[in-house]
C-alpha atoms as a PDB file:
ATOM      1  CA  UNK A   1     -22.616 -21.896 -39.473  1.00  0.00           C
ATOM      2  CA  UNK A   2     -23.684 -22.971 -35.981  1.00  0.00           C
ATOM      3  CA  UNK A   3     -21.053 -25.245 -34.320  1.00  0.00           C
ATOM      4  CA  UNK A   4     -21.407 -25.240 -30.464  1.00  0.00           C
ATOM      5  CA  UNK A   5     -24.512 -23.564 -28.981  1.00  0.00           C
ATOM      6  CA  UNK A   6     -24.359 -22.319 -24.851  1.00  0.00           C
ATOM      7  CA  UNK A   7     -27.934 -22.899 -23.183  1.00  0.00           C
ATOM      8  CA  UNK A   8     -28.935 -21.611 -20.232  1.00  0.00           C
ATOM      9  CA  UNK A   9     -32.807 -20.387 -19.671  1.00  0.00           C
ATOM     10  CA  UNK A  10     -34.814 -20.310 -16.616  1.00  0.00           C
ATOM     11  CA  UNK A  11     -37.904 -21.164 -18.824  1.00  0.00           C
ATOM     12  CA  UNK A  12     -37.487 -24.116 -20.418  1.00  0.00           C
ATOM     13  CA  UNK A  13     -40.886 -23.703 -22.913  1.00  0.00           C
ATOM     14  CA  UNK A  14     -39.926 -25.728 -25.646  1.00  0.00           C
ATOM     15  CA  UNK A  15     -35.891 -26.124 -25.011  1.00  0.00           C
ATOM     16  CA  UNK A  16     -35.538 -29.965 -25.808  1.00  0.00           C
ATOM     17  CA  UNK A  17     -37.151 -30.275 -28.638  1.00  0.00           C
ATOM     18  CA  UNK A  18     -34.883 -27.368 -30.085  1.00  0.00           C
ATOM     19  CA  UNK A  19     -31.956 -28.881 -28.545  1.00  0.00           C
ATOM     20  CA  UNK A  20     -32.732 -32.103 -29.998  1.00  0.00           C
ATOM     21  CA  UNK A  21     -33.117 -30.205 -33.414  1.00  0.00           C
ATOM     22  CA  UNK A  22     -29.645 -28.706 -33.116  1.00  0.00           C
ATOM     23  CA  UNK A  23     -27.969 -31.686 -31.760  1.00  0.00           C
ATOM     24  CA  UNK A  24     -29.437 -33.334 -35.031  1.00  0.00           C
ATOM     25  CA  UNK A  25     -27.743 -30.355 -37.161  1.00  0.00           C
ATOM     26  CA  UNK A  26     -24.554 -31.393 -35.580  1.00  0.00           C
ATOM     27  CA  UNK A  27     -24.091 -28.941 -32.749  1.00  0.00           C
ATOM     28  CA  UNK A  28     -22.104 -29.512 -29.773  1.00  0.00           C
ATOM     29  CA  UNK A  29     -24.699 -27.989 -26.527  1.00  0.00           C
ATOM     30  CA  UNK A  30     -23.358 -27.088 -23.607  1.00  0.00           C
ATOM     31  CA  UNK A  31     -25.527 -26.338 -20.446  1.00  0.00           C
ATOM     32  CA  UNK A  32     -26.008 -25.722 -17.121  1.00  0.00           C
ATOM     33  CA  UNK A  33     -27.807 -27.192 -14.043  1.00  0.00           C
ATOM     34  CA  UNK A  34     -31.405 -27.561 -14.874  1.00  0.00           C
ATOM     35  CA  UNK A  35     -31.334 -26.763 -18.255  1.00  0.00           C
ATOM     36  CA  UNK A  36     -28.703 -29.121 -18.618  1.00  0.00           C
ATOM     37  CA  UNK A  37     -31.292 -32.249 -16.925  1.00  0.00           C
ATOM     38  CA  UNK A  38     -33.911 -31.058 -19.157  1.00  0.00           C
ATOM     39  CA  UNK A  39     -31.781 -32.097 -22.105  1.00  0.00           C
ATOM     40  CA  UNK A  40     -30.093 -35.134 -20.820  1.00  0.00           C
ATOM     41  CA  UNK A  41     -33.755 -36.398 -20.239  1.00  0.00           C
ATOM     42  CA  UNK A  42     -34.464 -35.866 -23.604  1.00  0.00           C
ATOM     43  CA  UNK A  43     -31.929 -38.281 -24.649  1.00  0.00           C
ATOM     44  CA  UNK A  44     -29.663 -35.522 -25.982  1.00  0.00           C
ATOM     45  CA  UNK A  45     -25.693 -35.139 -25.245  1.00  0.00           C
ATOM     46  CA  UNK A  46     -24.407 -32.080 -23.508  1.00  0.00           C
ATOM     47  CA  UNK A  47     -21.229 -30.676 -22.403  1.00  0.00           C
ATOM     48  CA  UNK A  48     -21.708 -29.857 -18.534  1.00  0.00           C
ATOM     49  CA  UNK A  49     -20.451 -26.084 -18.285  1.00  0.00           C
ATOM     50  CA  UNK A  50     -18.123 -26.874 -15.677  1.00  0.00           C
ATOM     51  CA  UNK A  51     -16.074 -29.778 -18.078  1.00  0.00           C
ATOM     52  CA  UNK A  52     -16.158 -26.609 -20.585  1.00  0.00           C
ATOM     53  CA  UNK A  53     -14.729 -23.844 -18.320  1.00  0.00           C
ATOM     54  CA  UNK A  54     -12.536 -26.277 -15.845  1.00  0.00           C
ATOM     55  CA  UNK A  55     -14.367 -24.844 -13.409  1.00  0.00           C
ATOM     56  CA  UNK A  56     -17.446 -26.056 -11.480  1.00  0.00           C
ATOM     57  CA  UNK A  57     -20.527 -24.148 -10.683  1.00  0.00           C
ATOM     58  CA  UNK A  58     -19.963 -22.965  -7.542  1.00  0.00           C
ATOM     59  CA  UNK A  59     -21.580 -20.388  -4.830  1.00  0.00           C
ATOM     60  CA  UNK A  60     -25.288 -22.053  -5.334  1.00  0.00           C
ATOM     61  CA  UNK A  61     -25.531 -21.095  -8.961  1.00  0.00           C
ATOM     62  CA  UNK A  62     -24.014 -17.664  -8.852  1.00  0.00           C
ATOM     63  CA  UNK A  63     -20.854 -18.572 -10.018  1.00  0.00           C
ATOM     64  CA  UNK A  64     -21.487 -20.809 -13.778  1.00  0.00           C
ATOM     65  CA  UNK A  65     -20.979 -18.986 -17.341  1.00  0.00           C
ATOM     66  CA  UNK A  66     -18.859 -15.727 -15.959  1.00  0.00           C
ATOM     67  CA  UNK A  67     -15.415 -17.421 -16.946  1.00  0.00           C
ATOM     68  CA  UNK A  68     -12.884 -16.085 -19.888  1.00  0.00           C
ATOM     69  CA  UNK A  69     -13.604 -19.088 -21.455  1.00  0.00           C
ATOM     70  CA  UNK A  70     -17.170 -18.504 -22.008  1.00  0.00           C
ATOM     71  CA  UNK A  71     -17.050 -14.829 -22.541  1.00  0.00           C
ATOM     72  CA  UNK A  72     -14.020 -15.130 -24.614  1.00  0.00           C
ATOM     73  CA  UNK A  73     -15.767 -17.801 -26.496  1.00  0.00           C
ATOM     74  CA  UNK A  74     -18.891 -15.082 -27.244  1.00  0.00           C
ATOM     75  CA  UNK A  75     -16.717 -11.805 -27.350  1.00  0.00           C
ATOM     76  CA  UNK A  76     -13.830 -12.851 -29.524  1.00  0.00           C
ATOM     77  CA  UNK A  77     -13.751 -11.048 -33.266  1.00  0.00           C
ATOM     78  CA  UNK A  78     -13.237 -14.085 -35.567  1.00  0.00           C
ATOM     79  CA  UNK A  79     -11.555 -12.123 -38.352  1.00  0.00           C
ATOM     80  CA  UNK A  80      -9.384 -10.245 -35.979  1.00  0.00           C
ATOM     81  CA  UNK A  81      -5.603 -11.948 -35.742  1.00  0.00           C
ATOM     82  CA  UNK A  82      -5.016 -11.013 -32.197  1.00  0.00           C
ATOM     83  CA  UNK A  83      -8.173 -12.329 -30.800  1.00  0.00           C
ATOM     84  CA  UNK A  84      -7.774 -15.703 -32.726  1.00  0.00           C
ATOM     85  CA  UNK A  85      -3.870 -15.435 -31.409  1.00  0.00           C
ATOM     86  CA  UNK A  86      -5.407 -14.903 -27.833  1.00  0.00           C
ATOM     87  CA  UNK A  87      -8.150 -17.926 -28.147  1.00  0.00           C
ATOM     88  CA  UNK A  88      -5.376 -20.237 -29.361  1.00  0.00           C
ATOM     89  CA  UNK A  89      -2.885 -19.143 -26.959  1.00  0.00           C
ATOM     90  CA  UNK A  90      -5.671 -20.054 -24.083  1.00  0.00           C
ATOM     91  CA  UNK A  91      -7.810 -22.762 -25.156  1.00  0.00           C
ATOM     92  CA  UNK A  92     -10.898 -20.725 -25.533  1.00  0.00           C
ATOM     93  CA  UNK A  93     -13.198 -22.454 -28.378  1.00  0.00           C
ATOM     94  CA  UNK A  94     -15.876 -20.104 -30.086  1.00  0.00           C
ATOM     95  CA  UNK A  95     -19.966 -20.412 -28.954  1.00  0.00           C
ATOM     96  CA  UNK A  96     -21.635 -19.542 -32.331  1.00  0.00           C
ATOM     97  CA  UNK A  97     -24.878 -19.544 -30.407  1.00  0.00           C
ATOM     98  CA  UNK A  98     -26.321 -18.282 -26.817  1.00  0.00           C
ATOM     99  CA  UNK A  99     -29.500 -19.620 -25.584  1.00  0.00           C
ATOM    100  CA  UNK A 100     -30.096 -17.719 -22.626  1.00  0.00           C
ATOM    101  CA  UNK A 101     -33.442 -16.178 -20.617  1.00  0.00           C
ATOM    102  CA  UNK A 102     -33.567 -14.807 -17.205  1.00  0.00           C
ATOM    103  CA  UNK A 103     -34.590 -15.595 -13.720  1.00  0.00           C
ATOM    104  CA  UNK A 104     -38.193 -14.941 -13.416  1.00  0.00           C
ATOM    105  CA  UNK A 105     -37.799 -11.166 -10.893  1.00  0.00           C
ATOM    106  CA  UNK A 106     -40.823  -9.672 -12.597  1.00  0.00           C
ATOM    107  CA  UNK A 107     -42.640 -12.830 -11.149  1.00  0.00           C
ATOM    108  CA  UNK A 108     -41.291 -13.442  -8.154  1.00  0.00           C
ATOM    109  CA  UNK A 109     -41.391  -9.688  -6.498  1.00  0.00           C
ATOM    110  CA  UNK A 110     -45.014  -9.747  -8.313  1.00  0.00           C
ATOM    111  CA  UNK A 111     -45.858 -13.017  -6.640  1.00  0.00           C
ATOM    112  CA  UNK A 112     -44.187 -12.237  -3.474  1.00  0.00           C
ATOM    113  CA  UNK A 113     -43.828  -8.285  -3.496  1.00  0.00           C
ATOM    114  CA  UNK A 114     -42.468  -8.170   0.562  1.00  0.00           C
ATOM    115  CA  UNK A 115     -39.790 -11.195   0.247  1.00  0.00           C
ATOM    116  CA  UNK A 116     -36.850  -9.246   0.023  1.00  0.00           C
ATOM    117  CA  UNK A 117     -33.849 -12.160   0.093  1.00  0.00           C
ATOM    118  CA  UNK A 118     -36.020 -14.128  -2.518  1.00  0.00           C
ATOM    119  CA  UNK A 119     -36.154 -11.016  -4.724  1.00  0.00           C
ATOM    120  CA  UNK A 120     -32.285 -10.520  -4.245  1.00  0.00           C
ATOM    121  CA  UNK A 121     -31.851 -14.346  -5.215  1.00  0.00           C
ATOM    122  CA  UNK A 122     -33.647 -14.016  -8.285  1.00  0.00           C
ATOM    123  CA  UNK A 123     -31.640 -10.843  -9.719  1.00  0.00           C
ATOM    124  CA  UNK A 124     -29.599 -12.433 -12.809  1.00  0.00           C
ATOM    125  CA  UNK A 125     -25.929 -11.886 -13.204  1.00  0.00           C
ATOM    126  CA  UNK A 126     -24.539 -14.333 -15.326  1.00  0.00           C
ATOM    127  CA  UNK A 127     -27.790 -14.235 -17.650  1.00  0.00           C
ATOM    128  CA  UNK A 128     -27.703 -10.555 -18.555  1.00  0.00           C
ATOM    129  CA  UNK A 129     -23.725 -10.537 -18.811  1.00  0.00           C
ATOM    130  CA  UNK A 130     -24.369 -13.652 -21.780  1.00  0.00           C
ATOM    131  CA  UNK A 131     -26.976 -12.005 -23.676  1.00  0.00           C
ATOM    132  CA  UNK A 132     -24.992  -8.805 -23.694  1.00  0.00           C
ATOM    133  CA  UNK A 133     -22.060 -10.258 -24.818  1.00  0.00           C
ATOM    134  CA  UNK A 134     -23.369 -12.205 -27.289  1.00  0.00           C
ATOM    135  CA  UNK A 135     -25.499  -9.455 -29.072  1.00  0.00           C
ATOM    136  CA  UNK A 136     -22.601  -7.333 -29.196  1.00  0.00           C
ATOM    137  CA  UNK A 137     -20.981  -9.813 -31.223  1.00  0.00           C
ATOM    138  CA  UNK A 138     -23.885 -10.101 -33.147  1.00  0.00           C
ATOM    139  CA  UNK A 139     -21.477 -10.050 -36.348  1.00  0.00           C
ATOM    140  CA  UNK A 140     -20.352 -13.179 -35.384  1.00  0.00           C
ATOM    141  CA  UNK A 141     -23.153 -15.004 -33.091  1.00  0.00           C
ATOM    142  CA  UNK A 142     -26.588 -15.718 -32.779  1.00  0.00           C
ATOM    143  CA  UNK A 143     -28.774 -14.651 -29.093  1.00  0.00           C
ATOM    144  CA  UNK A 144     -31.877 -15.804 -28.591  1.00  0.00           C
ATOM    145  CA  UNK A 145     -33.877 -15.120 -25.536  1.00  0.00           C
ATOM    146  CA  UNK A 146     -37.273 -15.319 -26.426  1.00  0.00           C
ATOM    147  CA  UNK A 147     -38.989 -19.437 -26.825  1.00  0.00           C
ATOM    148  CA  UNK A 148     -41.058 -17.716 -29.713  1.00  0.00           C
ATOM    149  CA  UNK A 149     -38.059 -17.227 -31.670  1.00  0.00           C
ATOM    150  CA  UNK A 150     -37.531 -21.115 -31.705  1.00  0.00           C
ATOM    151  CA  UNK A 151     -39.470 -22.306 -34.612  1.00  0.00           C
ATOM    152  CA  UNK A 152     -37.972 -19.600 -37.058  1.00  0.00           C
ATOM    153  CA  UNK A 153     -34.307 -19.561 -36.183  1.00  0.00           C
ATOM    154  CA  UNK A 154     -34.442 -23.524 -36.921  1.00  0.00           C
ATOM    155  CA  UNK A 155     -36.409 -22.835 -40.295  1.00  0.00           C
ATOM    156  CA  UNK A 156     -34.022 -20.484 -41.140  1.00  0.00           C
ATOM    157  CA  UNK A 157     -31.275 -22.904 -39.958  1.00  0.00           C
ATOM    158  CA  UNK A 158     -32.552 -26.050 -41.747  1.00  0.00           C
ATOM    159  CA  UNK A 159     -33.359 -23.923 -45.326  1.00  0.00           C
ATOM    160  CA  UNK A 160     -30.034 -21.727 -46.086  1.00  0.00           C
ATOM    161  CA  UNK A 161     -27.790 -24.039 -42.968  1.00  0.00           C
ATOM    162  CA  UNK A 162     -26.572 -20.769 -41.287  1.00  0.00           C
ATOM    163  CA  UNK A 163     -28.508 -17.361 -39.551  1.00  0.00           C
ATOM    164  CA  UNK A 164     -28.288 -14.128 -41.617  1.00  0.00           C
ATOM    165  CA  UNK A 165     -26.938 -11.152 -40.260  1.00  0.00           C
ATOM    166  CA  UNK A 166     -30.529  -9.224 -40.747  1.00  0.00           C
ATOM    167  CA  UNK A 167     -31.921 -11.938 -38.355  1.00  0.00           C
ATOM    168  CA  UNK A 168     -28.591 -11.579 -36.045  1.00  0.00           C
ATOM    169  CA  UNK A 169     -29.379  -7.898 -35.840  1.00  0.00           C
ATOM    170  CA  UNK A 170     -32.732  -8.541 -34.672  1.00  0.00           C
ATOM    171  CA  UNK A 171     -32.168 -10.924 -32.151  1.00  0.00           C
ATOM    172  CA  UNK A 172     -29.344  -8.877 -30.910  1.00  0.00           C
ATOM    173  CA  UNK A 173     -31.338  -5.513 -30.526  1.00  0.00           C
ATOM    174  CA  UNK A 174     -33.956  -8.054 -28.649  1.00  0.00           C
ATOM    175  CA  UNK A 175     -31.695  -9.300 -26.256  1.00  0.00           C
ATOM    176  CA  UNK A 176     -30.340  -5.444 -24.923  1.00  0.00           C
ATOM    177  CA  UNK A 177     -34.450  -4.433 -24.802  1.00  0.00           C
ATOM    178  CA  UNK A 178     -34.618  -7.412 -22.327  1.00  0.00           C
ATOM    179  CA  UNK A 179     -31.865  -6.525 -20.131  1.00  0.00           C
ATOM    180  CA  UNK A 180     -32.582  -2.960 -20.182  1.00  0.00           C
ATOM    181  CA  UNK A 181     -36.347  -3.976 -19.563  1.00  0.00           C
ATOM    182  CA  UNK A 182     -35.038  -6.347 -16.666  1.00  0.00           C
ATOM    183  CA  UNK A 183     -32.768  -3.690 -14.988  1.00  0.00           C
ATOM    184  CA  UNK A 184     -35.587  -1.428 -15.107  1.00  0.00           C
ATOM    185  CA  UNK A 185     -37.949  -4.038 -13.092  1.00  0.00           C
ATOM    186  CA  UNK A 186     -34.895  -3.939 -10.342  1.00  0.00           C
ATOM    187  CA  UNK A 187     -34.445  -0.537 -10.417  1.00  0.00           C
ATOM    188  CA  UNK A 188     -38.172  -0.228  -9.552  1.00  0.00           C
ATOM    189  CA  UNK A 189     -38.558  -2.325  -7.007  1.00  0.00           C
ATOM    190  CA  UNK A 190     -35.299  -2.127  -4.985  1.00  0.00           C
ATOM    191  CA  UNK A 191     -35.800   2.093  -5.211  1.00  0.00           C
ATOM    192  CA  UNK A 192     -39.537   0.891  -3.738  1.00  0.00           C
ATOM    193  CA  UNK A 193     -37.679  -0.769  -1.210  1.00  0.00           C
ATOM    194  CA  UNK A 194     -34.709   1.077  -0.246  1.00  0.00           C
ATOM    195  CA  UNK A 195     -35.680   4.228  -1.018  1.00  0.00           C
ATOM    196  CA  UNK A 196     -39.001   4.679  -0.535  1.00  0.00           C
ATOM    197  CA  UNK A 197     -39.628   6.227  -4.203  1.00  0.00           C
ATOM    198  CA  UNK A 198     -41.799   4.714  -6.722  1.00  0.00           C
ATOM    199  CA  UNK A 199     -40.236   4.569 -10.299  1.00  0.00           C
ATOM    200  CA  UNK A 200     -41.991   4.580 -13.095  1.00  0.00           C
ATOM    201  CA  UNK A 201     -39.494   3.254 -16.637  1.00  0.00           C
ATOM    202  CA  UNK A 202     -41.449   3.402 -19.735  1.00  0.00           C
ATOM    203  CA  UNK A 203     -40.410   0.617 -22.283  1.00  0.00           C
ATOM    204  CA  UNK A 204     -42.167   0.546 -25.933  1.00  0.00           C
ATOM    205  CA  UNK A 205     -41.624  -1.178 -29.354  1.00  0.00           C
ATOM    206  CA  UNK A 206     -42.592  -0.837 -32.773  1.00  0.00           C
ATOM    207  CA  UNK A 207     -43.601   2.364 -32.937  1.00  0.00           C
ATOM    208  CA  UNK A 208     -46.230   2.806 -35.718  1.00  0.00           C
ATOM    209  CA  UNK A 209     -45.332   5.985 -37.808  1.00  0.00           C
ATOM    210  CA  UNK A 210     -48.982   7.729 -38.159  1.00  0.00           C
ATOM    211  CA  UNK A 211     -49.797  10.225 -41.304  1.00  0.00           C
ATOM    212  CA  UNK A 212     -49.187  13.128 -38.963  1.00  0.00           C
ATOM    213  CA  UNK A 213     -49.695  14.509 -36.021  1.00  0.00           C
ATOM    214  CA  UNK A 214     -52.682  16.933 -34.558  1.00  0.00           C
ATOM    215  CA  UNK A 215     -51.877  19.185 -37.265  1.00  0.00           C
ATOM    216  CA  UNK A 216     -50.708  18.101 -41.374  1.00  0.00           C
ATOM    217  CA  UNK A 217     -47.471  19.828 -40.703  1.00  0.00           C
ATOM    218  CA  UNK A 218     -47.106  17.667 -37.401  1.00  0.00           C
ATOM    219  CA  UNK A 219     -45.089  14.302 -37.122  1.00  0.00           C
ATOM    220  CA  UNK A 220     -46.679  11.742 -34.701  1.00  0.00           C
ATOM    221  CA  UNK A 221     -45.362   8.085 -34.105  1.00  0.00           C
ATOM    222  CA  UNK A 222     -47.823   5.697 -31.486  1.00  0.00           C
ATOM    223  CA  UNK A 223     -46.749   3.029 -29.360  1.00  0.00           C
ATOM    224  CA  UNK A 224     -48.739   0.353 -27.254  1.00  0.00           C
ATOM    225  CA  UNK A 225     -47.658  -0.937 -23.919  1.00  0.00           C
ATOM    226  CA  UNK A 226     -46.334  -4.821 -24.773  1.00  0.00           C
ATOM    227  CA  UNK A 227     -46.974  -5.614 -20.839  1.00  0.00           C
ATOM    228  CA  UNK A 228     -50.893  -4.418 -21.374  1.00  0.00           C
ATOM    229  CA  UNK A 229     -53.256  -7.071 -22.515  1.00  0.00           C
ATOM    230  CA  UNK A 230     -55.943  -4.393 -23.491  1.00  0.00           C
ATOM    231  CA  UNK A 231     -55.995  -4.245 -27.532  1.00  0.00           C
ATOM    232  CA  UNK A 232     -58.402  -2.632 -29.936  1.00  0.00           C
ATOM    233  CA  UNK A 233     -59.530  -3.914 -33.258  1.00  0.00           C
ATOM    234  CA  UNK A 234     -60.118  -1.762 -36.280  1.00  0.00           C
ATOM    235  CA  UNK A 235     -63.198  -3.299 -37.874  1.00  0.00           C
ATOM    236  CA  UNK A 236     -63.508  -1.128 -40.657  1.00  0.00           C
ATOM    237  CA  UNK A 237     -62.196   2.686 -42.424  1.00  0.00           C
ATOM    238  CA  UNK A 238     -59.455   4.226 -43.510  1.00  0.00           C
ATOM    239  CA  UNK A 239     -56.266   4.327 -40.990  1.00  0.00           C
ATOM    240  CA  UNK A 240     -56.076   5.777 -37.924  1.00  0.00           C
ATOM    241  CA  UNK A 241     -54.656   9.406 -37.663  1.00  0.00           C
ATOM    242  CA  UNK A 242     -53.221  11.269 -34.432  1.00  0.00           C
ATOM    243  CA  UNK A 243     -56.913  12.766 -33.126  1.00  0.00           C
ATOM    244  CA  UNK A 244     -58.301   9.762 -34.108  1.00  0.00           C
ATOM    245  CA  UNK A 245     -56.959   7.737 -31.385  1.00  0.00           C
ATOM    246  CA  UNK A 246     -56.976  10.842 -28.905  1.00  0.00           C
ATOM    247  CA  UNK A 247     -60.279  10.479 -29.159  1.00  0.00           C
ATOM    248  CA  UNK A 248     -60.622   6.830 -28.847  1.00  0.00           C
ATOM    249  CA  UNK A 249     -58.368   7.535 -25.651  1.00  0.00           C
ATOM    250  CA  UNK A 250     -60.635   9.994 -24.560  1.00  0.00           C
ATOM    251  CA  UNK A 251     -64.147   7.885 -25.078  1.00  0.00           C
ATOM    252  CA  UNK A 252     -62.293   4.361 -23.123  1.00  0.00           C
ATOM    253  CA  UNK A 253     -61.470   7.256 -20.112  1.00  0.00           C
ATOM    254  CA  UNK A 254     -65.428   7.924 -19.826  1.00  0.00           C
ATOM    255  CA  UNK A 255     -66.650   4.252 -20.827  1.00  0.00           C
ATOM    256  CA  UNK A 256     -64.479   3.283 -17.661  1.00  0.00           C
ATOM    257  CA  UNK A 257     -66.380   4.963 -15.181  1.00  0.00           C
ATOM    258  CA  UNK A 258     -69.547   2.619 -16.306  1.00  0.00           C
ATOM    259  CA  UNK A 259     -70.610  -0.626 -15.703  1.00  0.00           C
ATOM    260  CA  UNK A 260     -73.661  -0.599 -17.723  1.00  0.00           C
ATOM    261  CA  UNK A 261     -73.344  -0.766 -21.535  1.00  0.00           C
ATOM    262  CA  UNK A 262     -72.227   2.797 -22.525  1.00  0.00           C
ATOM    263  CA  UNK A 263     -71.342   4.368 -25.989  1.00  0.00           C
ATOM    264  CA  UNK A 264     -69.779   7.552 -26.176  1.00  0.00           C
ATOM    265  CA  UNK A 265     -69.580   9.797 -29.544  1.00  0.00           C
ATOM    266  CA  UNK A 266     -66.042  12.342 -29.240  1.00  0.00           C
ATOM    267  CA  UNK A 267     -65.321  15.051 -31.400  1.00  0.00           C
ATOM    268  CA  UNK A 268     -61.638  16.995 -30.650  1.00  0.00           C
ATOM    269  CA  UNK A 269     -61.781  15.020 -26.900  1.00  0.00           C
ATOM    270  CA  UNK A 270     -64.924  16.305 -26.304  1.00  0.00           C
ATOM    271  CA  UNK A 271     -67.900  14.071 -25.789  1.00  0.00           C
ATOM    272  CA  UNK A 272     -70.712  15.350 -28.335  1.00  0.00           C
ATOM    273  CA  UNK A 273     -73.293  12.701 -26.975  1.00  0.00           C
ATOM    274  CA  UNK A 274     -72.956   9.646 -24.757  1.00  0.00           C
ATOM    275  CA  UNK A 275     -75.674   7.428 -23.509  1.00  0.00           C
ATOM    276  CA  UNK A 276     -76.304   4.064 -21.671  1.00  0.00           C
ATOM    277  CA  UNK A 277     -78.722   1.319 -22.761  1.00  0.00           C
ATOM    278  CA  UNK A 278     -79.570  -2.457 -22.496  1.00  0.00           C
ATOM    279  CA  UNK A 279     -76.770  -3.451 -24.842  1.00  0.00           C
ATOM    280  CA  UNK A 280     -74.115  -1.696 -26.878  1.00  0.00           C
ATOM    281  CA  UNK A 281     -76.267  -0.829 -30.115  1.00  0.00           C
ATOM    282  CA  UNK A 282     -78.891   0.465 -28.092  1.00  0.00           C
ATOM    283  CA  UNK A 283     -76.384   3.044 -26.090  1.00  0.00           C
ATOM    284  CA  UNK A 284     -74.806   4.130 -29.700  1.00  0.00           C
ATOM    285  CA  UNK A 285     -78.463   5.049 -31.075  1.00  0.00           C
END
């Protein structure tokens, strides 16, 4: 059962309407800075982080949510006696849910590749260190850093009144492929910067088991880039196999190089025939 929910996110897509659903559920919100004026606005009461940790945000933002109070709050094992000993002992109250997305750095060093100090600002500390924390304890808490993952959480929350542990293992392994994403964006850019080296991190989901691979004895598994907006529809036939899209791979290489309306036919990579003509259906006869 959700009692007290954390929220922090630097995109706020969507945040007061679910806060307003929670706080109607009966959970106590606390927030920070903006995130915390968002809801206010929305009529909806929250605990100001500071009044929660005794501390105030400090150091122009840097210093909010990394306190033992909020990390003890996240981290603690609720079954365990010597954690509950240690929360009681120090006034640390559980946080049954983190809220949490980071500060835009994909954005801003895309936006503004040669602004080094704006870059720096915009590295997250305190967001990362939450979401970590909180899917570790995924046993115990729910993360969600994703606005998408809004709607269903509070379906889920309004139908059986608590989060499985299924859906708690999801959200947890989404929260450590965002921060490893994230670290990989900084990693990349400051090597750019300091170094002089270009890094390249490749990050994909979902792999799609195929029947197998070049060869029936052969396993294959294929992955699409979730950064890429380029997607293919199937229109019709039996599924994919391994050569099938090596093929396809092969024909989008040679299409590229035209501006026309092209068609090529690929057999084992190798184009068999390929033509250009007024429109698509022409170029394929």
């Amino acid at each position: 059962m959700i009692k007290r929910a954390l929220i922090s996110v630097s995109d706020k897509t969507g945040i007061a309407d679910f806060g307003s659903e929670l706080e109607a559920m009966g959970v106590e919100i606390i927030s920070t800075g903006g995130t915390k004026k968002v809801l206010e606005k929305a009529g909806i009461k929250v605990m100001d982080i500071a009044d929660f940790t005794g501390l105030p945000e400090m150091m122009d933002g840097r210093l909010k949510t990394l306190h033992p109070k909020v990390h003890g709050g996240v981290l603690a094992i609720r079954d365990n006696p010597k954690h509950v000993k240690a929360m009681e002992k120090h006034g640390i109250k559980p946080i049954d849910m983190v809220v949490v997305n980071l500060y835009p750095f994909e954005q801003t060093v895309k936006e503004n590749p040669g602004d080094l100090e704006t870059a720096i600002e915009n590295i997250d500390i305190g967001g990362p260190t939450m979401i970590r924390s909180a899917a570790k304890n995924y046993k115990y808490i729910t993360v969600i850093v994703d606005p998408e993952d809004y709607a269903s959480i509070l379906k889920e929350l309004k139908g059986e009144k608590r989060i499985s542990l299924e859906t708690r293992q999801r959200l947890a392994l989404k929260a450590f492929r965002r921060a490893a994403d994230y670290n990989s964006e900084i990693d990349a850019y400051l090597s750019n910067r300091f170094l002089e080296e270009d890094v390249l991190r490749i990050s994909m989901n979902q792999g799609k088991k195929l029947r197998y691979g070049e060869n029936p004895h052969q396993t294959a598994t294929w992955f699409s880039d979730p950064k890429s907006d380029f997607r293919l529809e199937q229109l019709h036939g039996r599924e994919l196999s391994f050569n099938n899209l090596i093929d396809i791979n092969a024909s989008i290489a040679i299409a590229a190089e035209f501006e026309e309306p092209f068609c090529a036919i690929i057999k084992h990579t190798n184009p068999c025939g390929e033509a250009v003509g007024k429109n698509p259906a022409v170029a394929f006869l």
